[in-house]
N, C-alpha and C. Protein backbone atom coordinates (compact mmCIF):
# COMPACT_ATOMS: atom_id res chain seq x y z
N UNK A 1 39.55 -0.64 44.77
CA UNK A 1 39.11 0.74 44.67
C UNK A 1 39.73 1.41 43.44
N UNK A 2 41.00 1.15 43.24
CA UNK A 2 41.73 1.46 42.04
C UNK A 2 41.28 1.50 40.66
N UNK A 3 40.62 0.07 40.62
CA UNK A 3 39.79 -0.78 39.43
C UNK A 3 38.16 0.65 38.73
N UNK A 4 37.54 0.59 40.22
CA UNK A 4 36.42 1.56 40.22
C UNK A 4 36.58 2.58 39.52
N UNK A 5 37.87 3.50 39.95
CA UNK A 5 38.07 4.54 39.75
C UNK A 5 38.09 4.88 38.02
N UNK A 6 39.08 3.50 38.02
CA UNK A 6 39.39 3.59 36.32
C UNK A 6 38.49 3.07 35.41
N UNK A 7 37.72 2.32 36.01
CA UNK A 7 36.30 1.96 35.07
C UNK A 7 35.68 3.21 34.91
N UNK A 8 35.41 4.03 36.27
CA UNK A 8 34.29 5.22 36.17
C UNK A 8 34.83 6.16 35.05
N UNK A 9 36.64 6.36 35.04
CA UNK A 9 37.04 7.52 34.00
C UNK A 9 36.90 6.65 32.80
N UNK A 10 36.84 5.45 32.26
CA UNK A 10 36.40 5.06 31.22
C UNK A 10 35.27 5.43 30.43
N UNK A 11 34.54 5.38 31.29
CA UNK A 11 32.68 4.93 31.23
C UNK A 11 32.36 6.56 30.69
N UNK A 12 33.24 7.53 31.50
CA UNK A 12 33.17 8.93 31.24
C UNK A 12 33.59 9.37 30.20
N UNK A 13 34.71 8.98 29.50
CA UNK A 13 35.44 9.19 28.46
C UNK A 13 34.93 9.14 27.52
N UNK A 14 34.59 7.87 27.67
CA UNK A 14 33.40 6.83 26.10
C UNK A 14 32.01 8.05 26.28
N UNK A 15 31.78 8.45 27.01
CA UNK A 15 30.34 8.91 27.11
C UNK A 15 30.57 10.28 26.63
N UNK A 16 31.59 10.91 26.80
CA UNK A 16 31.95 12.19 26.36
C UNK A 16 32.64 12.41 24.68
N UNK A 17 32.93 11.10 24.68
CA UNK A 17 33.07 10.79 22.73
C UNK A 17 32.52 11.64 22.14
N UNK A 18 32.60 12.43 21.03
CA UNK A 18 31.62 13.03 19.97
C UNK A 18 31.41 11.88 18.85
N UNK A 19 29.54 12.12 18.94
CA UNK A 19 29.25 11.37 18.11
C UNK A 19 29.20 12.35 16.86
N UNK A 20 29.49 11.59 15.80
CA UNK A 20 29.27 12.24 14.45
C UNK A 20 28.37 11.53 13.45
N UNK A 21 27.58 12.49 12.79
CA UNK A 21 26.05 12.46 12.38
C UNK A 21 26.80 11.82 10.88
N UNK A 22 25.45 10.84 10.56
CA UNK A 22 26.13 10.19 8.98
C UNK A 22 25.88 10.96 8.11
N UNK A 23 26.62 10.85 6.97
CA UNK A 23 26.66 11.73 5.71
C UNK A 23 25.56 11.14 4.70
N UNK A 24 25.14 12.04 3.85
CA UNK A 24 24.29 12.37 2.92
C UNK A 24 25.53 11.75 1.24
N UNK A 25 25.36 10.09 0.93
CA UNK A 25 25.66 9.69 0.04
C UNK A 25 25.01 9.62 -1.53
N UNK A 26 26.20 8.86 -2.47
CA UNK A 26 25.53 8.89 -3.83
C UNK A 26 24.03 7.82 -4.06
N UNK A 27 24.06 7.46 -2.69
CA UNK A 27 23.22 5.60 -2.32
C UNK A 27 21.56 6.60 -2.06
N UNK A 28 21.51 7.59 -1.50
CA UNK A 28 20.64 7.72 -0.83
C UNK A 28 20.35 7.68 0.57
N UNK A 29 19.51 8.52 0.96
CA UNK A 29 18.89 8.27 2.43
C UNK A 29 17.68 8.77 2.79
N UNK A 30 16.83 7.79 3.56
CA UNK A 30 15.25 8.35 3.43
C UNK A 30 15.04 8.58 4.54
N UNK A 31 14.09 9.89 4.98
CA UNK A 31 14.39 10.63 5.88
C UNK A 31 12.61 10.98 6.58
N UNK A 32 12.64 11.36 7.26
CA UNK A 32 10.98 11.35 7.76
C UNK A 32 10.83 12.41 9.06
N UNK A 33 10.79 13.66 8.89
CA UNK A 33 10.35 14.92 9.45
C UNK A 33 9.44 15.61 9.90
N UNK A 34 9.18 16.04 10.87
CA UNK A 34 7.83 16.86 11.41
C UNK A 34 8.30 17.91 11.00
N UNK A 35 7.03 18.93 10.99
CA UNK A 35 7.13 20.41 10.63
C UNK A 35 8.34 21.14 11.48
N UNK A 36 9.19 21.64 11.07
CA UNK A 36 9.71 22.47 12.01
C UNK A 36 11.34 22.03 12.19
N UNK A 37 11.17 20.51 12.52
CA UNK A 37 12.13 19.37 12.42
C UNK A 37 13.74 19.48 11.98
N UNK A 38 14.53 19.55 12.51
CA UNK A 38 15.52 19.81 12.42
C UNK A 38 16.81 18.56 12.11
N UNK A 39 16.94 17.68 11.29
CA UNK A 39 18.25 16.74 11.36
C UNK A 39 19.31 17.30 10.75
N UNK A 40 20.50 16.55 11.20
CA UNK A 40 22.02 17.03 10.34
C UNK A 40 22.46 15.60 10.23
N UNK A 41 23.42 15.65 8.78
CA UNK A 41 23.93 14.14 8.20
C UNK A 41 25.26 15.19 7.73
N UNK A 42 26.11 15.14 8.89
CA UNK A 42 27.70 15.76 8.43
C UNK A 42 27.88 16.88 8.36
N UNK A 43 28.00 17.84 7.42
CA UNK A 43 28.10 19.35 8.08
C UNK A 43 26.96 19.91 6.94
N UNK A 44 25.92 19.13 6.74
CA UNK A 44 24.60 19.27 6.06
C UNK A 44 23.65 19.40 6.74
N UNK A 45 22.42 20.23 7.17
CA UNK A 45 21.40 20.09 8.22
C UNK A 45 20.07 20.47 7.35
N UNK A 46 19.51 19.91 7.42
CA UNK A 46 17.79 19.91 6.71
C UNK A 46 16.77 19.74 7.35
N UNK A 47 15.62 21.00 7.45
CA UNK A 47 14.72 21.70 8.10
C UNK A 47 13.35 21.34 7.21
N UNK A 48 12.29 20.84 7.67
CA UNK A 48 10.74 20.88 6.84
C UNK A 48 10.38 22.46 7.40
N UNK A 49 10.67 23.28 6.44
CA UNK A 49 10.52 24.79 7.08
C UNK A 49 8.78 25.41 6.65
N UNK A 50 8.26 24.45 6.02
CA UNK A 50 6.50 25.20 5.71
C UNK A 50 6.17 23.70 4.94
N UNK A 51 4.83 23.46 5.34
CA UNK A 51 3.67 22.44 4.87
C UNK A 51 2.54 23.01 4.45
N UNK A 52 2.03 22.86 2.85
CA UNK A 52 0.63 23.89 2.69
C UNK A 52 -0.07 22.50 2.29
N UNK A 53 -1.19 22.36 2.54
CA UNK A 53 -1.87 21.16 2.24
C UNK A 53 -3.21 21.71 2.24
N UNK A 54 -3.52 21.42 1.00
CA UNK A 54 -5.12 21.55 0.29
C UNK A 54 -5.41 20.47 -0.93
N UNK A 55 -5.33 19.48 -0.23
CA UNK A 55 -5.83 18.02 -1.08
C UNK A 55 -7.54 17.74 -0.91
N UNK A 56 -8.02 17.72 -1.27
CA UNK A 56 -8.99 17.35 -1.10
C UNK A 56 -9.69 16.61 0.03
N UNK A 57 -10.12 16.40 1.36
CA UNK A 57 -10.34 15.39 1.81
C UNK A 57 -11.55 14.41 1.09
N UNK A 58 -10.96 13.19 1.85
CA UNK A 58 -12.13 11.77 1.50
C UNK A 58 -13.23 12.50 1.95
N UNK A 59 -14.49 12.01 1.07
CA UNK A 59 -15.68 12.22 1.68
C UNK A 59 -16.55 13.39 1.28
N UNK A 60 -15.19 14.30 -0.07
CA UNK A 60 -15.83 15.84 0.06
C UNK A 60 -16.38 15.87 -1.14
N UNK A 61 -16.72 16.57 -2.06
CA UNK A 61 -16.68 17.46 -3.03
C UNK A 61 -16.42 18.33 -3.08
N UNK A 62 -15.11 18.49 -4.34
CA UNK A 62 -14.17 19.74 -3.76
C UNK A 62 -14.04 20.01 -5.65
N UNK A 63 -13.62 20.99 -5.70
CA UNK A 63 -13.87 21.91 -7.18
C UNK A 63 -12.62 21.52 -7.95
N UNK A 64 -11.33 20.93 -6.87
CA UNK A 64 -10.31 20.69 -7.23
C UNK A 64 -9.53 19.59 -6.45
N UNK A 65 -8.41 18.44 -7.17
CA UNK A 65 -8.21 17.77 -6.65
C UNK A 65 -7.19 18.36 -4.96
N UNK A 66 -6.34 19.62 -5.99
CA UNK A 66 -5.49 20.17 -4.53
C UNK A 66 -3.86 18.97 -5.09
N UNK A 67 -3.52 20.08 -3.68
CA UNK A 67 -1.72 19.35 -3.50
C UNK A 67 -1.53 19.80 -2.31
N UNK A 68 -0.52 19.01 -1.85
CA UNK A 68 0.67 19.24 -0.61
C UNK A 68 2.01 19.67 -1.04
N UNK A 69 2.18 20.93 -0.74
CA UNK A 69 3.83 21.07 -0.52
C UNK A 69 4.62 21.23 0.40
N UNK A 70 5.79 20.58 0.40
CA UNK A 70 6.58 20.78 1.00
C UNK A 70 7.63 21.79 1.25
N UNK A 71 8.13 22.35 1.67
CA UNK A 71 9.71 23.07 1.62
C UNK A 71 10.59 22.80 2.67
N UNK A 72 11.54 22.74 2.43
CA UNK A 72 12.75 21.94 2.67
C UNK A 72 14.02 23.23 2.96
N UNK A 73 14.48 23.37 3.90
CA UNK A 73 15.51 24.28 3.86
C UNK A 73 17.16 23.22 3.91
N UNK A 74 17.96 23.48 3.27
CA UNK A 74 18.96 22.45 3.31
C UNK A 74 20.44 23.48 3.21
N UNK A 75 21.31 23.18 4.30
CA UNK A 75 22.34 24.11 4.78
C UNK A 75 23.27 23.20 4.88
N UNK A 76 24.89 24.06 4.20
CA UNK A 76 25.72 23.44 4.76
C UNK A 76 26.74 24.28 5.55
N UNK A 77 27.84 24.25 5.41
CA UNK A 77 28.58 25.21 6.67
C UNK A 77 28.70 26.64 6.07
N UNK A 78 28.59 26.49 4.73
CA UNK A 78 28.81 28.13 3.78
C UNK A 78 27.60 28.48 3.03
N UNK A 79 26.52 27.69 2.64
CA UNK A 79 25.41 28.45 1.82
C UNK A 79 24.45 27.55 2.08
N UNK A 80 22.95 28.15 1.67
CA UNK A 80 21.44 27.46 2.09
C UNK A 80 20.90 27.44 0.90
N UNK A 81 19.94 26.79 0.53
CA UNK A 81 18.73 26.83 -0.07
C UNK A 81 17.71 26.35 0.30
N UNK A 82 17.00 26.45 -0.28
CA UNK A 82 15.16 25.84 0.10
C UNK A 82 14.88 25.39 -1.18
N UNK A 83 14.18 24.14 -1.47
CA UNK A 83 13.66 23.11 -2.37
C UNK A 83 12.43 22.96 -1.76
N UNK A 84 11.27 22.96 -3.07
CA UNK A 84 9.68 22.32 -2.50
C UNK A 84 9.70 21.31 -3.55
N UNK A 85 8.69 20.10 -2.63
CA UNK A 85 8.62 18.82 -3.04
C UNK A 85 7.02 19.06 -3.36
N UNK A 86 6.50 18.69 -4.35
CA UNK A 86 4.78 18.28 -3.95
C UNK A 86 4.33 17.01 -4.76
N UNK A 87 3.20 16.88 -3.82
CA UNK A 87 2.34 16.18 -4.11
C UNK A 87 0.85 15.98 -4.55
N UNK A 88 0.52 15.65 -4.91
CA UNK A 88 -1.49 15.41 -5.27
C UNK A 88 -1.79 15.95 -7.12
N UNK A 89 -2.64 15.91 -7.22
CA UNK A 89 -3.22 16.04 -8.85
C UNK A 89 -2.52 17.02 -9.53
N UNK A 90 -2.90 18.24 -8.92
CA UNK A 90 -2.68 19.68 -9.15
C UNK A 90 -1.21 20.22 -8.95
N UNK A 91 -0.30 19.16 -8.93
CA UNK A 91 1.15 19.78 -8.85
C UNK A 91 1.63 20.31 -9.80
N UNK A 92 0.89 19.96 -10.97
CA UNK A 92 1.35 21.05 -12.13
C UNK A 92 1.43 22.20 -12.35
N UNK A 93 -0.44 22.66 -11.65
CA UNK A 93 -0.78 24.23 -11.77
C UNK A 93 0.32 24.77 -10.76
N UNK A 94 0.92 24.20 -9.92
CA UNK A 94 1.43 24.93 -8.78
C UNK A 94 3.21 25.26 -9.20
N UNK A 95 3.17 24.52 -10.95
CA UNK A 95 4.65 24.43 -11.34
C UNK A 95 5.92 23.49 -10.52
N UNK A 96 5.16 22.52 -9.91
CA UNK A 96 5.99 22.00 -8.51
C UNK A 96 5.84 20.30 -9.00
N UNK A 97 6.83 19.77 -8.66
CA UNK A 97 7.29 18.46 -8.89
C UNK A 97 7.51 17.46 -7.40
N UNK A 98 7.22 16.30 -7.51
CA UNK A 98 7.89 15.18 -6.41
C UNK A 98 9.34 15.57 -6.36
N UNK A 99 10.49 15.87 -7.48
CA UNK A 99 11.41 15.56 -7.27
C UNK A 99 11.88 17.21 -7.53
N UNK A 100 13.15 16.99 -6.78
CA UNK A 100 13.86 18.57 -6.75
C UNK A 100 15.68 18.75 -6.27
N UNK A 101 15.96 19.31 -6.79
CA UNK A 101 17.83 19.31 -7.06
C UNK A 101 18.28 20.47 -6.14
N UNK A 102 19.19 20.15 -5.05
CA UNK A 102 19.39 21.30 -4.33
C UNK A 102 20.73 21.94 -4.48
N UNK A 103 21.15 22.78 -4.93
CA UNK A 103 22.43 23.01 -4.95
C UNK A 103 23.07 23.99 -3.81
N UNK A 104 24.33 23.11 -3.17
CA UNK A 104 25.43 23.88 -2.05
C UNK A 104 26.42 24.30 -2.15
N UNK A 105 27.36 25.08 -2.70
CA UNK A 105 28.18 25.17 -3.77
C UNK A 105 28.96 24.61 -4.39
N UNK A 106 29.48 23.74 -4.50
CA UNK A 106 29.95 22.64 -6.01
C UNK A 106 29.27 21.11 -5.37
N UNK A 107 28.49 21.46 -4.16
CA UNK A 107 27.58 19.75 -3.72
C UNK A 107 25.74 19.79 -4.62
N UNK A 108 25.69 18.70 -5.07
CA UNK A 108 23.90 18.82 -5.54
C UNK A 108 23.65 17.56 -5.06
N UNK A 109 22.31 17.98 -4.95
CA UNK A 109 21.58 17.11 -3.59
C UNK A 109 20.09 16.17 -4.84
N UNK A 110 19.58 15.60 -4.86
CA UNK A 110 18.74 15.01 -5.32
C UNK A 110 17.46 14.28 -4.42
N UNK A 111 16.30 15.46 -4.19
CA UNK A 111 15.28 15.03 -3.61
C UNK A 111 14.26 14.68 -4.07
N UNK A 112 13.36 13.31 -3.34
CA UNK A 112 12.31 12.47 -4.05
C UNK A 112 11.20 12.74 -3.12
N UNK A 113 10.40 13.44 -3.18
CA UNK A 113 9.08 12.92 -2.08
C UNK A 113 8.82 11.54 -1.87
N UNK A 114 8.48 10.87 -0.74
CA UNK A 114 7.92 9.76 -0.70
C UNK A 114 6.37 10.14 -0.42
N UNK A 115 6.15 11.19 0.95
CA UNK A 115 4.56 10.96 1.06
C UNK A 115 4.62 12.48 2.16
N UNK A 116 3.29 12.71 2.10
CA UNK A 116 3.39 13.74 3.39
C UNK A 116 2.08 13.35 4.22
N UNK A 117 2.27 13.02 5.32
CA UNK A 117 1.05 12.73 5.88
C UNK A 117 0.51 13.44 6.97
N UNK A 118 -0.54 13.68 7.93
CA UNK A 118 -1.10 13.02 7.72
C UNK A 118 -2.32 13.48 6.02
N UNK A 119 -2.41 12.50 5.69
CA UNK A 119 -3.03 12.46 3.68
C UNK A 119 -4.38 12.63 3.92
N UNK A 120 -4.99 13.56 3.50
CA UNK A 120 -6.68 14.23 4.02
C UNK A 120 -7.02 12.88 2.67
N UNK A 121 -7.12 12.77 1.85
CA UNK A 121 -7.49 11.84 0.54
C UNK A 121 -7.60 10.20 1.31
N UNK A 122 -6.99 10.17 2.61
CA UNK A 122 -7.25 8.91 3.01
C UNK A 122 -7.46 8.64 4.15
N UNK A 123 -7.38 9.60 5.25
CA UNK A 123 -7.78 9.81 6.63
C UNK A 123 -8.20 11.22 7.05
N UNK A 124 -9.32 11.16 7.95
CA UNK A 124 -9.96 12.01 8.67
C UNK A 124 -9.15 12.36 9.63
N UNK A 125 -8.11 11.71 10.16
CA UNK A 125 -7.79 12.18 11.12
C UNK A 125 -6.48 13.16 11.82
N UNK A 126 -6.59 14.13 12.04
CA UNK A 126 -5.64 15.00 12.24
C UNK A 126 -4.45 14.66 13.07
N UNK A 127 -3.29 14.87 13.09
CA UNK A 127 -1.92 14.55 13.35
C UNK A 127 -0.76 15.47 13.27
N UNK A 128 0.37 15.17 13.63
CA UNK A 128 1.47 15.92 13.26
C UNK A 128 1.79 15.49 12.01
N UNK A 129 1.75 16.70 11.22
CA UNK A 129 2.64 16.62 9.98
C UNK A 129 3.71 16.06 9.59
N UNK A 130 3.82 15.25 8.88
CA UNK A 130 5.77 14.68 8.45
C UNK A 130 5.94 14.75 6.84
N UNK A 131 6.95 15.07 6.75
CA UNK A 131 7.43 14.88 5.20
C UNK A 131 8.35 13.72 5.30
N UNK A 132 8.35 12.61 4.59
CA UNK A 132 9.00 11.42 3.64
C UNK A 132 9.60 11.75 2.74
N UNK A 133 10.86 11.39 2.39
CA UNK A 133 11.53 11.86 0.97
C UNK A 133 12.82 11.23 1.44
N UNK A 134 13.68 10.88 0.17
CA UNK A 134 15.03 10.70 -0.21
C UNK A 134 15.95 11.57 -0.48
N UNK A 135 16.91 11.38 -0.09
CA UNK A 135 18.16 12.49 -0.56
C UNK A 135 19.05 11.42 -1.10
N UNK A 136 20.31 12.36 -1.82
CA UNK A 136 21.47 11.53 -2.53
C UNK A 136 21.84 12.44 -3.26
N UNK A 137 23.56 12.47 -2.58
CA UNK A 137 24.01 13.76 -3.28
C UNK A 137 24.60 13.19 -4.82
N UNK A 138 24.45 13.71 -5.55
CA UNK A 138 24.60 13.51 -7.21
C UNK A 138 25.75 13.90 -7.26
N UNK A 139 26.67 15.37 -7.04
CA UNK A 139 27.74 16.38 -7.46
C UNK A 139 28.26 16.53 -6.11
């Protein structure tokens, strides 16, 4: 009975552990978000806080090719910013890039779009939104 007891306060102990969330390195880390979406990597937490998507779908004739953007809210325990990622033809007119530099105060962050789906240019079919992209803190 003794044995029980002390297995069960084990089992409890271990289970009551704090887990701690991995950090945001110089290596990178690729990350994959629904709208709204909330992860933390250390005392860093990053939000897909708005998705505008006007790509063209397959199938159309459209006056313009269009883009997807992203925005990104990225917090650490003392200051925030927001970074937009985009994608499609027209990321120029929109002044907006795949890649984008976030700064936290003496930390900089280095973001890559990978993809935002679901991609009207290659499916009809509607879904939850996700943003793809890399991080890697540079500074």
């Amino acid at each position: 009975m003794k044995y029980v007891f002390w297995l069960g306060m084990i089992l409890f102990v271990t289970g009551c552990a704090k887990h701690t969330a991995p950090v945001i390195d110089a290596t990178g880390t690729t990350l994959s978000l629904a709208l709204h979406e909330k992860k933390s990597y250390g005392n860093l937490a990053i939000t897909v806080s708005r998705i505008q998507e006007s790509r063209c779908p397959m199938n159309a004739r459209c006056i313009r090719a269009g883009e997807a953007i992203a925005d990104l809210a990225i917090s650490d325990d003392h200051s925030s910013t927001t970074v937009s990622l985009c994608t499609g033809a027209d990321c120029g007119m929109q002044k907006k890039e795949a890649q984008a530099t976030g700064i936290l105060g003496a930390h900089q962050y280095q973001l890559s779009l990978v993809d935002i789906v679901p991609n009207p240019t290659k499916t009809l079919e509607k879904g939850t939104q996700k943003v793809t992209f890399s991080i890697r803190k540079i500074k």
